[in-house]
C-alpha atoms as a PDB file:
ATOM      1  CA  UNK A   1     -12.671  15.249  -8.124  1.00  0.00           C
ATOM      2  CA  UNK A   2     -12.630  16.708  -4.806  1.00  0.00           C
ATOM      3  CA  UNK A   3      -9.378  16.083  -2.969  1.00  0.00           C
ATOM      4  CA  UNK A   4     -10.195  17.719   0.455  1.00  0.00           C
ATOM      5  CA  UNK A   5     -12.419  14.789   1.419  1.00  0.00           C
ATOM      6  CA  UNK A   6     -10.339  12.812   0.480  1.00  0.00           C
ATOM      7  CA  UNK A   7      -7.881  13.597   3.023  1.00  0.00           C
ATOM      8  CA  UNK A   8      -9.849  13.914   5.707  1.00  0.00           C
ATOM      9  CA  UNK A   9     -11.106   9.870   4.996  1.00  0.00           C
ATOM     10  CA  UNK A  10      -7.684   9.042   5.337  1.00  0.00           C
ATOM     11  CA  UNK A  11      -7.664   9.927   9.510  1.00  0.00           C
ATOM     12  CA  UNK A  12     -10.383   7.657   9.673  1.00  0.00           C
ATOM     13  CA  UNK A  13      -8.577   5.265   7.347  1.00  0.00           C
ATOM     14  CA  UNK A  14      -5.621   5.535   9.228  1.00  0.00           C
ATOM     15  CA  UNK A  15      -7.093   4.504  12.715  1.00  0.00           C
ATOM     16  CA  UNK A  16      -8.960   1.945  11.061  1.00  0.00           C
ATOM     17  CA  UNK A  17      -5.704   0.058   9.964  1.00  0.00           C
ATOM     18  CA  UNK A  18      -3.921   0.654  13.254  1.00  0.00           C
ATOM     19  CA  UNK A  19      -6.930  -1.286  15.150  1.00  0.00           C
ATOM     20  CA  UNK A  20      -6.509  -4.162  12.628  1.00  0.00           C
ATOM     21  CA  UNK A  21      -3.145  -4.798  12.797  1.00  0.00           C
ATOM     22  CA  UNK A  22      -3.423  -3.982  16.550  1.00  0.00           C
ATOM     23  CA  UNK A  23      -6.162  -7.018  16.908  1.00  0.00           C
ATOM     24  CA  UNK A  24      -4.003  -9.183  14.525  1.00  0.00           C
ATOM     25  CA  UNK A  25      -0.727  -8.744  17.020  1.00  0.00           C
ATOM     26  CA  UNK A  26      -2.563  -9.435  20.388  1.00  0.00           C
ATOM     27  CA  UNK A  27      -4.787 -12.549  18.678  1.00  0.00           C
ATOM     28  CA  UNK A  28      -1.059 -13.433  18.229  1.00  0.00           C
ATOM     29  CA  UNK A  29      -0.241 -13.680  21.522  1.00  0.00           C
ATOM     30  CA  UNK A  30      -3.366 -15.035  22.943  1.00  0.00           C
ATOM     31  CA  UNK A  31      -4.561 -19.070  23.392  1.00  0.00           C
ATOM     32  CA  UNK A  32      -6.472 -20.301  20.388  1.00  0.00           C
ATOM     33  CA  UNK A  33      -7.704 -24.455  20.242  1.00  0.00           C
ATOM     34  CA  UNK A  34      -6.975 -24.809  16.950  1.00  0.00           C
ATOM     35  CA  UNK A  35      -4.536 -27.336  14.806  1.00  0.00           C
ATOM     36  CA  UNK A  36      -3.221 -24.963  12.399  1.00  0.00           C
ATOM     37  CA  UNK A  37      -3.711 -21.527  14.970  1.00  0.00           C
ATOM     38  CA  UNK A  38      -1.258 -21.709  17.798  1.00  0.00           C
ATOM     39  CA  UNK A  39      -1.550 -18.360  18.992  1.00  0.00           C
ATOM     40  CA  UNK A  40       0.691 -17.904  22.215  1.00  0.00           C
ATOM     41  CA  UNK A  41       1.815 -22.073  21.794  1.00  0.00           C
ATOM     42  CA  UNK A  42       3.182 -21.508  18.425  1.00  0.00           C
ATOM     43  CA  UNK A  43       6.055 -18.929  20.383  1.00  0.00           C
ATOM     44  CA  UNK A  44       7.658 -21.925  22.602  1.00  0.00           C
ATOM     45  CA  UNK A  45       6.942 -24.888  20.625  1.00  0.00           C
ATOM     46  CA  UNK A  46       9.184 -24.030  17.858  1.00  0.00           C
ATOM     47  CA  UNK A  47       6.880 -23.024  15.250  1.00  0.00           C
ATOM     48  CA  UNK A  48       8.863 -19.847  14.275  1.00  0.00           C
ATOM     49  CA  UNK A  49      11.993 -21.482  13.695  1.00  0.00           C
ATOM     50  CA  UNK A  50       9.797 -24.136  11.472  1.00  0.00           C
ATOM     51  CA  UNK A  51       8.248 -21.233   9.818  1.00  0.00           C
ATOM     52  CA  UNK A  52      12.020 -19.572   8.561  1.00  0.00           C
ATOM     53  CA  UNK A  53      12.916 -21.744   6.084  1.00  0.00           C
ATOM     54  CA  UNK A  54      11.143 -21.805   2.977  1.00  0.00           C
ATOM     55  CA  UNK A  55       7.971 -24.404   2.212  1.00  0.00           C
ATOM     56  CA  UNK A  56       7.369 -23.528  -1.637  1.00  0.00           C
ATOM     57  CA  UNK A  57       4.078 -25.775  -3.230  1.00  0.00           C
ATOM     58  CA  UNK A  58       2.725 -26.204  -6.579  1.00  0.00           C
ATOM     59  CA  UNK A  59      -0.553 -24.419  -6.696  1.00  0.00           C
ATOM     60  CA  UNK A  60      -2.807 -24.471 -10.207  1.00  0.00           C
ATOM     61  CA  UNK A  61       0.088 -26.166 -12.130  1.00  0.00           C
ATOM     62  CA  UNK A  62       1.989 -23.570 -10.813  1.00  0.00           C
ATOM     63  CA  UNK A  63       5.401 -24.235  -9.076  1.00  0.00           C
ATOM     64  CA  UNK A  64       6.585 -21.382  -6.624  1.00  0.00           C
ATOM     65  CA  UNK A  65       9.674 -20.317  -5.801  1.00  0.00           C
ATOM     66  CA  UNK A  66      11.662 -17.569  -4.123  1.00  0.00           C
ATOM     67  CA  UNK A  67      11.107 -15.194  -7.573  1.00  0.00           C
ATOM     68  CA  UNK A  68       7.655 -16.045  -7.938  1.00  0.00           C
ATOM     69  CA  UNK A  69       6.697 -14.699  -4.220  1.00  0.00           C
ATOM     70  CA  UNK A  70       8.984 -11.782  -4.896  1.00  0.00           C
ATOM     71  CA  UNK A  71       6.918 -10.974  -7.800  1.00  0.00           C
ATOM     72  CA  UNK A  72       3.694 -11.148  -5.512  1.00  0.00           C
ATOM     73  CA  UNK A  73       5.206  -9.488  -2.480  1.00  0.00           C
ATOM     74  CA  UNK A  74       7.423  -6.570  -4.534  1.00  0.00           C
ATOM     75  CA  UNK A  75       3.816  -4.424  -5.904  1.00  0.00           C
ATOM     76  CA  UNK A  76       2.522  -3.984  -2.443  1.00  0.00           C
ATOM     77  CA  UNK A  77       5.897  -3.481  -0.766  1.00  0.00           C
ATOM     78  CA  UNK A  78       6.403  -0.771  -3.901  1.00  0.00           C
ATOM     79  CA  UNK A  79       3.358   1.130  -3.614  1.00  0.00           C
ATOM     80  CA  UNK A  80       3.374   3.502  -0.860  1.00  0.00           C
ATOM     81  CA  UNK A  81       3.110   7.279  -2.421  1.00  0.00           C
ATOM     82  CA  UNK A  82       5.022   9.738  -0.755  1.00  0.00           C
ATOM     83  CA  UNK A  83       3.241  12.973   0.686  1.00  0.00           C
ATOM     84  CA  UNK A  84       6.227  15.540   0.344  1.00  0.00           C
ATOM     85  CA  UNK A  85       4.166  18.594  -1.199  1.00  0.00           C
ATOM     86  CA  UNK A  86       3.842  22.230   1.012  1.00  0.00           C
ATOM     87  CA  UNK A  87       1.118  24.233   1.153  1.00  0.00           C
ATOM     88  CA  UNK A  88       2.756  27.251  -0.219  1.00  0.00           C
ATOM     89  CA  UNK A  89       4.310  27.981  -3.731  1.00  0.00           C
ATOM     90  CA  UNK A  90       7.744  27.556  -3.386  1.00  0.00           C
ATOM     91  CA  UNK A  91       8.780  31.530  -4.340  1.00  0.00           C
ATOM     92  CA  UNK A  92       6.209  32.930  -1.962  1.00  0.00           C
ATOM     93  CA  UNK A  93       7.663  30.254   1.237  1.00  0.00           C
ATOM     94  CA  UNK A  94       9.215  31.925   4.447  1.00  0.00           C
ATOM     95  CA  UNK A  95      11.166  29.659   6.351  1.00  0.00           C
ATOM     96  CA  UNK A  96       8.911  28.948   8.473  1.00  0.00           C
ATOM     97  CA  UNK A  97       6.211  28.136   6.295  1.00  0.00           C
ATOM     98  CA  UNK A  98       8.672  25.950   4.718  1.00  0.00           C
ATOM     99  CA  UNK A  99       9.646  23.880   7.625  1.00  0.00           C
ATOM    100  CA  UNK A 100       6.181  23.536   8.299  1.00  0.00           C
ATOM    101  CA  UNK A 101       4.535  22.436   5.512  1.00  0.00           C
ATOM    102  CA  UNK A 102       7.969  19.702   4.656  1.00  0.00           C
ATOM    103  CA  UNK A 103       6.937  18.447   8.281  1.00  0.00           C
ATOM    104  CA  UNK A 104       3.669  18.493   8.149  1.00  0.00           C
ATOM    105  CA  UNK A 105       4.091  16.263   5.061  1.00  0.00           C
ATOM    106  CA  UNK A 106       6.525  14.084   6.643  1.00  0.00           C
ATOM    107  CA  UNK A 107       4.450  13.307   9.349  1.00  0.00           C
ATOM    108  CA  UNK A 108       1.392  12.668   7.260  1.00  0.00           C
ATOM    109  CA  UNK A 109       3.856  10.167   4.557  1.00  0.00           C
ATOM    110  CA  UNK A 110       1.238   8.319   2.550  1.00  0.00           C
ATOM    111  CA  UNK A 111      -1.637  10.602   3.521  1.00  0.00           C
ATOM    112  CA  UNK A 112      -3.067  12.192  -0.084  1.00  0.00           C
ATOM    113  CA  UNK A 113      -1.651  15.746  -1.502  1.00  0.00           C
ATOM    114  CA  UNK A 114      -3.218  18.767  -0.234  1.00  0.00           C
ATOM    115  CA  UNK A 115      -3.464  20.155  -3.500  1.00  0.00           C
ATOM    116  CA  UNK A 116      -4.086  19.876  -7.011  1.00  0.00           C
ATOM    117  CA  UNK A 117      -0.661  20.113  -8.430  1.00  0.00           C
ATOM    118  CA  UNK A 118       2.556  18.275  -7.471  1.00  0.00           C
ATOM    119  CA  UNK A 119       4.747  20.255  -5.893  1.00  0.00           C
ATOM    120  CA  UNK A 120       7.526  18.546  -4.013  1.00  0.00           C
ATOM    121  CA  UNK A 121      10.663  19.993  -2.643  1.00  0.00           C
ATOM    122  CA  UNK A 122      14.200  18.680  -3.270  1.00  0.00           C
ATOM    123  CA  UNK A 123      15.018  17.504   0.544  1.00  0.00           C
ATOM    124  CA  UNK A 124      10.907  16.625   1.653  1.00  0.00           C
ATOM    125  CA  UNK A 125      10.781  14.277  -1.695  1.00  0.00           C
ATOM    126  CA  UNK A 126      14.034  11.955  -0.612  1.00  0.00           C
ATOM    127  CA  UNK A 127      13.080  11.844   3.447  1.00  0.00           C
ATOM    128  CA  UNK A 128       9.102  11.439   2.288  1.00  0.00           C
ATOM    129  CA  UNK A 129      10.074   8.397   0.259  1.00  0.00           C
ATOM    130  CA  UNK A 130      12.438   6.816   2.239  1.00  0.00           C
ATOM    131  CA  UNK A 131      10.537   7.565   5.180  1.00  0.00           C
ATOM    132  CA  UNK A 132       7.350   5.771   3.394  1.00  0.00           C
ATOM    133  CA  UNK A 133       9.585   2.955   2.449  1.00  0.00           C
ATOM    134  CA  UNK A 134      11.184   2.170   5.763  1.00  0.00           C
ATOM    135  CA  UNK A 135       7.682   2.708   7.876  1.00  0.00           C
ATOM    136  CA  UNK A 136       6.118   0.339   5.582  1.00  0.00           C
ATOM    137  CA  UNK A 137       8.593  -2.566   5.464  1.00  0.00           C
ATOM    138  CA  UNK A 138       8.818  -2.711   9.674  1.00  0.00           C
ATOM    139  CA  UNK A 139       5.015  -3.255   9.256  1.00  0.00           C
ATOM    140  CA  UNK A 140       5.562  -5.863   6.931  1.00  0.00           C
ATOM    141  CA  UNK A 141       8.542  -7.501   9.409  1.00  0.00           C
ATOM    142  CA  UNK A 142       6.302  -7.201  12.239  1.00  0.00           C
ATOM    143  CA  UNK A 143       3.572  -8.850  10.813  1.00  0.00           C
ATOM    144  CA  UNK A 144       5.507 -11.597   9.144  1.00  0.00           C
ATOM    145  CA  UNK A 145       7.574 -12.716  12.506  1.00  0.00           C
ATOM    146  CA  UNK A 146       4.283 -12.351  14.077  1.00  0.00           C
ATOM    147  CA  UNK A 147       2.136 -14.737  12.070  1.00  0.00           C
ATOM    148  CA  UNK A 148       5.188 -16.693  11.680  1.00  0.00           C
ATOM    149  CA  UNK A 149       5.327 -17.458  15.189  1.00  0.00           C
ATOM    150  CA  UNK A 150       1.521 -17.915  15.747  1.00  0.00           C
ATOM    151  CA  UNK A 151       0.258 -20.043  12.808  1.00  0.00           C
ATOM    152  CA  UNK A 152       1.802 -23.162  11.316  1.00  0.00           C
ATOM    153  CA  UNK A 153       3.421 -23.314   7.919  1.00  0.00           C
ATOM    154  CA  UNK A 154       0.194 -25.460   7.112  1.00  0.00           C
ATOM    155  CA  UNK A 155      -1.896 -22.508   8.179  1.00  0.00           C
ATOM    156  CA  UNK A 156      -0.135 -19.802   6.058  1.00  0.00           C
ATOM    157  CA  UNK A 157      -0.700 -21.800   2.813  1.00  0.00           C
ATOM    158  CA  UNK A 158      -4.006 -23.032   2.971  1.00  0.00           C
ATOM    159  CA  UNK A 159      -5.811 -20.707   5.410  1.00  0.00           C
ATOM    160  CA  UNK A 160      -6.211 -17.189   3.771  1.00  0.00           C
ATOM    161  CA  UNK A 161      -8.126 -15.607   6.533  1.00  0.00           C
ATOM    162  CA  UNK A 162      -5.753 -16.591   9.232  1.00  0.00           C
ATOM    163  CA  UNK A 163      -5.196 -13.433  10.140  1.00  0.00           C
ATOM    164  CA  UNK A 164      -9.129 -12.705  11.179  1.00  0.00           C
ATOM    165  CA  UNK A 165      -8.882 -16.267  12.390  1.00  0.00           C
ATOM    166  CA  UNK A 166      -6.517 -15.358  14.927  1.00  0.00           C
ATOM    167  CA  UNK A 167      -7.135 -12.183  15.598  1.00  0.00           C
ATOM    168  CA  UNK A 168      -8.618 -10.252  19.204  1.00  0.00           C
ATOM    169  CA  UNK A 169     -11.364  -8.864  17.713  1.00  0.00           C
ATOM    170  CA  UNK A 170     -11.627 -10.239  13.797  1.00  0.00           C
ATOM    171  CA  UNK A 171     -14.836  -7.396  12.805  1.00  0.00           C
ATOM    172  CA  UNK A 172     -11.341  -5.098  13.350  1.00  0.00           C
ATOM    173  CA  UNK A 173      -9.476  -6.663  10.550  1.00  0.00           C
ATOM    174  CA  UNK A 174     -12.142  -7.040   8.549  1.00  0.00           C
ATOM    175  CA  UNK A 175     -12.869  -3.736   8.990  1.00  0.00           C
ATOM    176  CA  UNK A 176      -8.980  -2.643   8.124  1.00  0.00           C
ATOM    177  CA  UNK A 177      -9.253  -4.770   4.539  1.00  0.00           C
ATOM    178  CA  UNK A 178     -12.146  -2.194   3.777  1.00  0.00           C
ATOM    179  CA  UNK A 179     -10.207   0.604   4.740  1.00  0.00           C
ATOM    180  CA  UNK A 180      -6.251  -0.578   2.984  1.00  0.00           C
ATOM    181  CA  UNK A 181      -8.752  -1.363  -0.261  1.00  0.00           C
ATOM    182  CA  UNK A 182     -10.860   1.873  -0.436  1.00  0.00           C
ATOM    183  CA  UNK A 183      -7.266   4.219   0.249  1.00  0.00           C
ATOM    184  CA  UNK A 184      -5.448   1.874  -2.045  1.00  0.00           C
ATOM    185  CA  UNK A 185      -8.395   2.288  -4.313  1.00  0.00           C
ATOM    186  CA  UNK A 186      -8.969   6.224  -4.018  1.00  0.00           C
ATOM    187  CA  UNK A 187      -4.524   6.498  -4.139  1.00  0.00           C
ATOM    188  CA  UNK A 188      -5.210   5.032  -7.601  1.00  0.00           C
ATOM    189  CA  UNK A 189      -7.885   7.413  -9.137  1.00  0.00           C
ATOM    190  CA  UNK A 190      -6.489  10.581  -7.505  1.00  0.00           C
ATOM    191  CA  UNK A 191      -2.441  10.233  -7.912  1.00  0.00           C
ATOM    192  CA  UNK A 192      -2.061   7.946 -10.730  1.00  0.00           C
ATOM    193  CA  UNK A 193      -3.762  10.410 -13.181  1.00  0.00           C
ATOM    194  CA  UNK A 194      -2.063  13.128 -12.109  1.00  0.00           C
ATOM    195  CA  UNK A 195       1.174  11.816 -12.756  1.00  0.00           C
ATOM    196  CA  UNK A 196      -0.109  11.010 -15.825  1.00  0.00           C
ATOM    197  CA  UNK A 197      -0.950  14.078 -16.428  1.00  0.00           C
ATOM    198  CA  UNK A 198       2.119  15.594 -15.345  1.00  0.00           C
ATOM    199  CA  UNK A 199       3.917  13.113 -17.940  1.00  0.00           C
ATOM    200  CA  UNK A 200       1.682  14.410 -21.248  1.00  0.00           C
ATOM    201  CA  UNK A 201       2.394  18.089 -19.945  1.00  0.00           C
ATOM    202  CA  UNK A 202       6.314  17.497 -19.966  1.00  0.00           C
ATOM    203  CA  UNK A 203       6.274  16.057 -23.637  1.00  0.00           C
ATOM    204  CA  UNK A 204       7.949  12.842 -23.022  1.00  0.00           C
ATOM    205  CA  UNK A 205       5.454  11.144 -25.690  1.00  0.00           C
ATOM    206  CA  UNK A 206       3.812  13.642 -28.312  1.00  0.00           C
ATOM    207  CA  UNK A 207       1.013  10.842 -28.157  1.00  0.00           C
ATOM    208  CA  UNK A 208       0.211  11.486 -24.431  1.00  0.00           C
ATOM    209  CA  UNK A 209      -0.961  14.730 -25.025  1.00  0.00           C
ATOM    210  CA  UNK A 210      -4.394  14.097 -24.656  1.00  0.00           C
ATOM    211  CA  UNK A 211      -3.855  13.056 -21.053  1.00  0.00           C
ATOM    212  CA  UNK A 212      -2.521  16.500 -19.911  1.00  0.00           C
ATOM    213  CA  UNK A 213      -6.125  18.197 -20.825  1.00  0.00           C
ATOM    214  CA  UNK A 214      -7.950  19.104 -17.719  1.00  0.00           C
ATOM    215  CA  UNK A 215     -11.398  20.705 -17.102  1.00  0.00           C
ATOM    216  CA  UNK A 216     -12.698  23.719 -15.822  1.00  0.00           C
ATOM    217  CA  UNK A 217     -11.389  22.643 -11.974  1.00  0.00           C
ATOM    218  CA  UNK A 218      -7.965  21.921 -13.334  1.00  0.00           C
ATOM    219  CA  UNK A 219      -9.170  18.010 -12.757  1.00  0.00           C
ATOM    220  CA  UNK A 220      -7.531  15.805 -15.532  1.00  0.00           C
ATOM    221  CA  UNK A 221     -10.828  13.885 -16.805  1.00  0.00           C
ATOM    222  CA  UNK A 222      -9.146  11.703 -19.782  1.00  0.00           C
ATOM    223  CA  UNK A 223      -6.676  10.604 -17.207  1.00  0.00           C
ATOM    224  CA  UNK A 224      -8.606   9.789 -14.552  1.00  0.00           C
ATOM    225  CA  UNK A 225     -10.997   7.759 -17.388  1.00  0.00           C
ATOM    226  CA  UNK A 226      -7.841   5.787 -18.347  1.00  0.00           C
ATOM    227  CA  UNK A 227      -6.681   4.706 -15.161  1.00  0.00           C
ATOM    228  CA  UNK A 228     -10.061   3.803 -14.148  1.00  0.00           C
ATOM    229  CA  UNK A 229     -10.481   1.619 -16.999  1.00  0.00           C
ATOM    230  CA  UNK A 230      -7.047   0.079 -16.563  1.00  0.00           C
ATOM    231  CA  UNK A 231      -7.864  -0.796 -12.933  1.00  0.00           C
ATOM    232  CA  UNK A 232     -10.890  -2.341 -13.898  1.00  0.00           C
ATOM    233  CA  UNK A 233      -9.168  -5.020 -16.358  1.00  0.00           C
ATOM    234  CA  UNK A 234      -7.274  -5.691 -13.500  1.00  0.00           C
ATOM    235  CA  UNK A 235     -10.442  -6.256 -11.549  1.00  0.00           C
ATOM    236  CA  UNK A 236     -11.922  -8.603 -14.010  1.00  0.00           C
ATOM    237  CA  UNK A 237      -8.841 -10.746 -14.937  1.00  0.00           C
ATOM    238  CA  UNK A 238      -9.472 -11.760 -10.871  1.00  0.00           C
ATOM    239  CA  UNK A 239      -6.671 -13.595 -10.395  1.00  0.00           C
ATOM    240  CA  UNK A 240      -4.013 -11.512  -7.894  1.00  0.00           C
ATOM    241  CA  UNK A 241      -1.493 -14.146  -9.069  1.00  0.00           C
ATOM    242  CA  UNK A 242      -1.216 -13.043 -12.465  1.00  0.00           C
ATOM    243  CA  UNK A 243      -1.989  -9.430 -11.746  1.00  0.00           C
ATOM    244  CA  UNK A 244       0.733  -8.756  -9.707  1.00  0.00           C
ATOM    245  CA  UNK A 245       3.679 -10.313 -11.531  1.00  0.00           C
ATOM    246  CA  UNK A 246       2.734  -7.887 -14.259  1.00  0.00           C
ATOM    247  CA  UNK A 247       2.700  -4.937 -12.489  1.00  0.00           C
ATOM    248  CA  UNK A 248       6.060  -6.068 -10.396  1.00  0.00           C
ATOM    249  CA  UNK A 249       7.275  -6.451 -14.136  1.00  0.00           C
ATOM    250  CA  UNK A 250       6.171  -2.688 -14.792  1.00  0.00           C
ATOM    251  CA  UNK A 251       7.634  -1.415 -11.062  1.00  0.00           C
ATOM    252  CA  UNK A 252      11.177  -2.996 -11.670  1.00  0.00           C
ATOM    253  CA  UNK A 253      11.505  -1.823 -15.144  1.00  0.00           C
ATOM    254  CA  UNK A 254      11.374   1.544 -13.647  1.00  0.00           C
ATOM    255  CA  UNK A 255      14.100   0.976 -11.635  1.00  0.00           C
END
């Protein structure tokens, strides 16, 4: 399946992303002539404060509250993989091989694994996921207070492209929905079937046991089939409003 590649897309990725949320924070800041866009206004007019307390609607028959947005915010806030796998079999590391491929790792967080196994170490799995975690919710802060304060409440509901509405340079964040859709996309196909994998080979269900065959490149091909197929349900039922409560269902039950 070719997982080398795959890591070196995710520099590129990477930068991508950083320019589009970059554009999206200065477009924040900036004058926009627009009713529902407030840009630089929307800080000392009081918009922000407006924008704190909750404005649920009905959409589609549909009546939203705090649980419901929970459900729809909780998969994406849940989905960042941790990178916390060395280079190095663990009975052949020195300790300085050790320290270097954990930080390495760290430093990468939800870059793809460098190999074809899992291999994580005790202390690099905990500070890899909680370092995931806690970079992706300030993100998520950041983001919030900032559209928050530069687009009305109005805006936020009804306007789903505010962001490249308001934004410096909008090709940028059009650009970074490409790029968090084709890593989200290529996460998908190259962890999910390994853990998969990694699940039939441990014997949890006798019935999984298909899905811990691999071919001659150690590349789990009934796995990678299924989760394929399974993300391409998802992909036809359309709606993200219905997709996502399920898999929030799925996330939490883990928990």
């Amino acid at each position: 399946m070719g997982v080398s590649w795959v890591v070196k897309l995710q520099y590129w990725l990477i930068v991508i992303l950083a320019l589009a949320i970059s554009s999206f924070l200065v477009g924040c800041f900036l004058h926009h002539d627009n009713k529902q866009l407030l840009g630089i206004k929307g800080w000392t007019t009081g918009n922000i404060a407006n924008n704190l307390w909750p404005h649920y609607t009905v959409d589609n028959g549909v009546k939203y509250d705090f649980w419901q947005c929970l459900s729809l915010f909780f998969r994406y806030v849940s989905c960042c993989y941790f990178r916390c796998v060395n280079d190095f079999k663990p009975n052949k590391q020195t300790k300085t091989q050790r320290g270097g491929g954990g930080g390495r790792n760290f430093i990468y967080l939800f870059f793809f694994w460098k190999r074809m196994e899992i291999e994580w170490t005790n202390v690099w799995c905990g500070i890899g996921t909680i370092s995931a975690i806690m970079t992706t919710s300030f993100v998520y802060l950041v983001m919030g207070i900032a559209a928050a304060g530069a687009v009305t409440s109005e805006g936020l509901l009804k306007n789903y492209l505010c962001m490249v509405d308001i934004a410096a340079l909008p090709l940028f964040v059009f650009m970074g929905i490409y790029a968090a859709t084709l890593s989200s996309a290529l996460s998908v196909q190259l962890c999910a079937p390994r853990i998969l994998m990694s699940v039939a080979n441990d014997n949890v269900l006798p019935s999984l046991k298909v899905f811990g065959k691999t071919n001659k490149k150690g590349d789990p091909v009934a796995s990678a089939f299924t989760c394929c197929g399974i993300s391409l349900i998802c992909v036809i039922i359309g709606d993200l409003n219905i997709v996502a409560p399920l898999i929030t269902q799925v996330c939490q039950s883990c928990l």
